[in-house]
Protein backbone atom coordinates (compact mmCIF):
# COMPACT_ATOMS: atom_id res chain seq x y z
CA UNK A 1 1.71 33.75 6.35
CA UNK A 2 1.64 30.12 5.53
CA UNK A 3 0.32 28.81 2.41
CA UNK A 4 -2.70 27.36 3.43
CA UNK A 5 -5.71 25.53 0.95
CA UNK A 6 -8.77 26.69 0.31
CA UNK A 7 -10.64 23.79 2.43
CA UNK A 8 -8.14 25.41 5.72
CA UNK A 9 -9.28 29.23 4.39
CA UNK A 10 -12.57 27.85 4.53
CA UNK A 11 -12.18 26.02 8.09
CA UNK A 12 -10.17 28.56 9.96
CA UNK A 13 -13.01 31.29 8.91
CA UNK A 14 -15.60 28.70 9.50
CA UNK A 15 -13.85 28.05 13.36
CA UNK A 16 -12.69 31.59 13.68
CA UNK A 17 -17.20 32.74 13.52
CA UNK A 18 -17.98 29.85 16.16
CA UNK A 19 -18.76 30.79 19.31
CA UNK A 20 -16.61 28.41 21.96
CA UNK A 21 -13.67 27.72 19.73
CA UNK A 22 -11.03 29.84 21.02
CA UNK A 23 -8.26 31.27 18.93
CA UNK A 24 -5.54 28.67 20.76
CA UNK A 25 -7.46 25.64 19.28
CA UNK A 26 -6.81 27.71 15.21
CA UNK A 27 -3.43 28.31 16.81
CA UNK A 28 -3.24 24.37 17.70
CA UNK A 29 -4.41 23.27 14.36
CA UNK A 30 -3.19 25.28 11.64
CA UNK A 31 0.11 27.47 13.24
CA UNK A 32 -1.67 30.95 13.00
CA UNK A 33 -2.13 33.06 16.28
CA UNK A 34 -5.09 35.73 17.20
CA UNK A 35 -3.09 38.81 14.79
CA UNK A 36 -3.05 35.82 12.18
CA UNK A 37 -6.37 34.75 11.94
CA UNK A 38 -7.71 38.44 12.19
CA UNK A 39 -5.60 39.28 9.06
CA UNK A 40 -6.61 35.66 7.43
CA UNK A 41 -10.55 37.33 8.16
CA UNK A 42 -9.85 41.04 6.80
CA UNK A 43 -8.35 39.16 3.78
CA UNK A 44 -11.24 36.87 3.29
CA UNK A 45 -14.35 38.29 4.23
CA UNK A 46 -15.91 41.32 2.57
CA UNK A 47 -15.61 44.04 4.47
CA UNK A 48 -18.97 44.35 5.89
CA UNK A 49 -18.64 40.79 6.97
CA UNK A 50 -15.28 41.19 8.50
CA UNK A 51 -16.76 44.47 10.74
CA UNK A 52 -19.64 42.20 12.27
CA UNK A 53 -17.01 38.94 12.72
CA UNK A 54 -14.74 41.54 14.69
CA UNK A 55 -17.73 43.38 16.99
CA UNK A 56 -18.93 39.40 17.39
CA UNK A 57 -15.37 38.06 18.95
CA UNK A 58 -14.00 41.59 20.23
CA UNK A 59 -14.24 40.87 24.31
CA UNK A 60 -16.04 37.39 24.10
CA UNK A 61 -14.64 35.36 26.55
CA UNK A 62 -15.47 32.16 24.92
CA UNK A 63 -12.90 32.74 21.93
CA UNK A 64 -9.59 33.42 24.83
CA UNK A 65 -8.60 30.39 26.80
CA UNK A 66 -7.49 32.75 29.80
CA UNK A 67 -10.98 34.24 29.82
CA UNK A 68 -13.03 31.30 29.38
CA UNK A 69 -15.14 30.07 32.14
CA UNK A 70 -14.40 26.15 33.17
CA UNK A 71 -17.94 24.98 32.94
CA UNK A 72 -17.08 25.39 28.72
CA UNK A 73 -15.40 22.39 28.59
CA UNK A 74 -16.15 21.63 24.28
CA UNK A 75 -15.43 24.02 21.65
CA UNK A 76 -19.40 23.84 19.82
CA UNK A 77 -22.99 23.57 20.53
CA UNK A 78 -23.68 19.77 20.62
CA UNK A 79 -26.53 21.10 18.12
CA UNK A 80 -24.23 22.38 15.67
CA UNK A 81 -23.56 19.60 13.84
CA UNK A 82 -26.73 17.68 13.39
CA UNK A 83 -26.62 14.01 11.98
């Protein structure tokens, strides 16, 4: 695995719990695939919190490009980040 700073940790785990960003956009960004970022999460997360992350994105079509519907054309809730 790549050495990667704590501000990346932070944003891969932070993109890796949201809902419509798939694992390709992680991929995209910071070079680590599906197997990657799962590891990056059992390393990361305690393990209670890793167990809920994995039921949460195991079969959710939102976080595979191949599975995702067209009409989810943006990767967040336009509520997510409020100004």
């Amino acid at each position: 695995m790549q050495i990667l700073s704590e501000e990346d940790v932070s944003r891969i785990v932070e993109m890796a719990w949201e809902d419509r960003t798939p694992f390709e956009a992680i991929e995209g960004l910071y070079g680590l695939d599906e197997s990657a970022v799962i590891k990056l999460m059992r390393k990361t997360l305690k393990s209670g919190s890793f167990r809920l992350w994995r039921a949460r994105v195991t079969g959710r079509k939102t976080k595979h490009l191949q599975l995702r519907d067209p009409a989810v054309s943006r990767a967040y809730c336009p509520t997510q980040y409020k100004r």
